[in-house]
Each structure stands twice: as C-alpha cells, then as structure tokens.
Protein backbone atom coordinates (compact mmCIF):
# COMPACT_ATOMS: atom_id res chain seq x y z
CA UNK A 1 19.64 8.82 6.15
CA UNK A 2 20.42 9.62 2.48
CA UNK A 3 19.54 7.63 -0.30
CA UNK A 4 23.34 7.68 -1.63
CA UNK A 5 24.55 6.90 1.77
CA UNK A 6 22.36 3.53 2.34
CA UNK A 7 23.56 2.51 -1.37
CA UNK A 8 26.97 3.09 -0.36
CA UNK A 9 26.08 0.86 3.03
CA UNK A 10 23.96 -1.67 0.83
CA UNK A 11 26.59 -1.84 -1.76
CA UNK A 12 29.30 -2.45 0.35
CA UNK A 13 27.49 -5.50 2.75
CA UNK A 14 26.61 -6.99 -0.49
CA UNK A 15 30.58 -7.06 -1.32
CA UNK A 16 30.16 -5.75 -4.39
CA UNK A 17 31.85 -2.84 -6.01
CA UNK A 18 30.29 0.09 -7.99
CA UNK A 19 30.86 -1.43 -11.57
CA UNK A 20 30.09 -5.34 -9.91
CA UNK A 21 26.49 -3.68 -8.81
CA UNK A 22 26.07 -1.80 -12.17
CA UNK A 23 26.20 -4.71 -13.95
CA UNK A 24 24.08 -7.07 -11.60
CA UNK A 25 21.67 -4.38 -11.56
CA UNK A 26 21.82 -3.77 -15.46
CA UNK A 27 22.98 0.00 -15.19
CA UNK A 28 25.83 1.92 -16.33
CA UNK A 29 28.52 2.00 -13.68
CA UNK A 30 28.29 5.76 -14.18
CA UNK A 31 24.40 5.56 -12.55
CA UNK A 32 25.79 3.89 -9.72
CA UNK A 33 28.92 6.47 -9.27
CA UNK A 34 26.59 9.59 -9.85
CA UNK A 35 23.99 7.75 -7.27
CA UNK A 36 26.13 7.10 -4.55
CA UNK A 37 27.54 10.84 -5.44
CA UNK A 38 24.06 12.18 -4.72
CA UNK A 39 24.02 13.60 -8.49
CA UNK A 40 21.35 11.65 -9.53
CA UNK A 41 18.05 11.49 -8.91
CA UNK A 42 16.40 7.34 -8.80
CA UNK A 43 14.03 6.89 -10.90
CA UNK A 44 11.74 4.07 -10.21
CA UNK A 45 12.72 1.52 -12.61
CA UNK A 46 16.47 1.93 -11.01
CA UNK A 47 15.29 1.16 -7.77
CA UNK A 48 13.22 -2.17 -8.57
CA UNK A 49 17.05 -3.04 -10.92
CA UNK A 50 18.76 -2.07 -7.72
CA UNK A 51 16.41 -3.84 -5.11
CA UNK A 52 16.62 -6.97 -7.58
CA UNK A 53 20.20 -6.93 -7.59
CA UNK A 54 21.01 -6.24 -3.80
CA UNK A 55 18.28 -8.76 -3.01
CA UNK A 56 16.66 -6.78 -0.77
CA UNK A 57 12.85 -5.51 -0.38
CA UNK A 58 11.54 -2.06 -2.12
CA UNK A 59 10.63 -1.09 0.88
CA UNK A 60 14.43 -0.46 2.20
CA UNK A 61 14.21 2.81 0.19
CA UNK A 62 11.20 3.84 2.22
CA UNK A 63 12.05 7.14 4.14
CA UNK A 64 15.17 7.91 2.92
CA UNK A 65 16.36 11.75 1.88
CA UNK A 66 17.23 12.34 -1.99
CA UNK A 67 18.47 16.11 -2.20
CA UNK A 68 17.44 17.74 -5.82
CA UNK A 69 19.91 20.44 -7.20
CA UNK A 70 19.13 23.09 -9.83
CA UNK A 71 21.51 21.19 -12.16
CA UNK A 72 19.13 18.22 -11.70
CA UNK A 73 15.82 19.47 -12.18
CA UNK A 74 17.63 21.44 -15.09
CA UNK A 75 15.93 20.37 -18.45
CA UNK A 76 17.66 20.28 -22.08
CA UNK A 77 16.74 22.67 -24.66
CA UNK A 78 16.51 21.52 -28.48
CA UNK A 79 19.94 23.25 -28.73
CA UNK A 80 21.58 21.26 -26.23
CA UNK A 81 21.48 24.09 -23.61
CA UNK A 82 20.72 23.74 -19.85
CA UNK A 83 17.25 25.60 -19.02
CA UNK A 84 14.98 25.52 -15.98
CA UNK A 85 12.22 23.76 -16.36
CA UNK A 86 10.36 26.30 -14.06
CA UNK A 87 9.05 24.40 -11.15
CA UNK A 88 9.24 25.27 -8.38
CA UNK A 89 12.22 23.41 -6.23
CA UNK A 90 11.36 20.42 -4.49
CA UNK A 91 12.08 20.20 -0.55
CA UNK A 92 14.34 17.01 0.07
CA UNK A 93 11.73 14.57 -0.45
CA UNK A 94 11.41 10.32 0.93
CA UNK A 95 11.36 7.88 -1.83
C-alpha cells in the first residue's frame, strides 16, 4: 500500500477531513492535500504530528510505498530556480 492511500484510509476512519486533520496534527492543510496527493514526501516530524493526531502507533507507517519524483528531490537554487540536487533517484522506498 501507499503511504497517501493509508492517510486517505486513516483520515477518513478517524472522520476527519483534510483541514480537521491539519489542524489536529498542527500542519498546513496544504501538507495534508499534497500528502494524500502523493506530492510530498513525510518527513519524520510529520509522521510523529500525524500518528499523534490519528491516535495511532508509528509503527502503522511501517512498510508502506512513498514514490519520489524529480520535482521532489528537486532542490532550490539561491535564485529561486529548480535544480537537481544530483543524487541519484531513489527506488520507492518503506518508511
């Protein structure tokens, strides 16, 4: 499973929407759109905010896919411009 599609699931047995979760968690509700989106990567203070405010265990993230695109391992330039950062890309990867 995907790590956006078990927030999705998560999300929606907790009865909360997108914007409800963001701010239980402490997020923008953007995060939460562009997580459930897959167009964001978790880092892991978002997961403990999310695991917090789902009230679920760390461990539910164990396993799951996160797919990285070239837009997200893209890094800023001092001029604002989109650049690779030169590493090589990552296979889909378990949290």
């Amino acid at each position: 499973m995907k790590f956006a599609e078990k927030l999705r699931e998560m999300r929606s047995k907790a009865g909360l929407s997108q914007s409800a979760l963001a701010r239980k968690a402490g997020v923008g509700a953007g995060t939460i759109h562009a997580l459930e989106q897959g167009k964001r990567i978790p880092t892991f203070p978002i997961l403990q905010m999310l695991s917090r405010a789902l009230e679920g265990p760390m461990g539910v993230w164990d396993g799951l896919e996160i797919e990285a695109t070239p837009k997200m391992l893209a890094v800023k330039s001092k001029d604002g411009r989109g650049k690779a950062c030169g590493c090589p890309a990552p296979d889909t990867q378990a949290v």
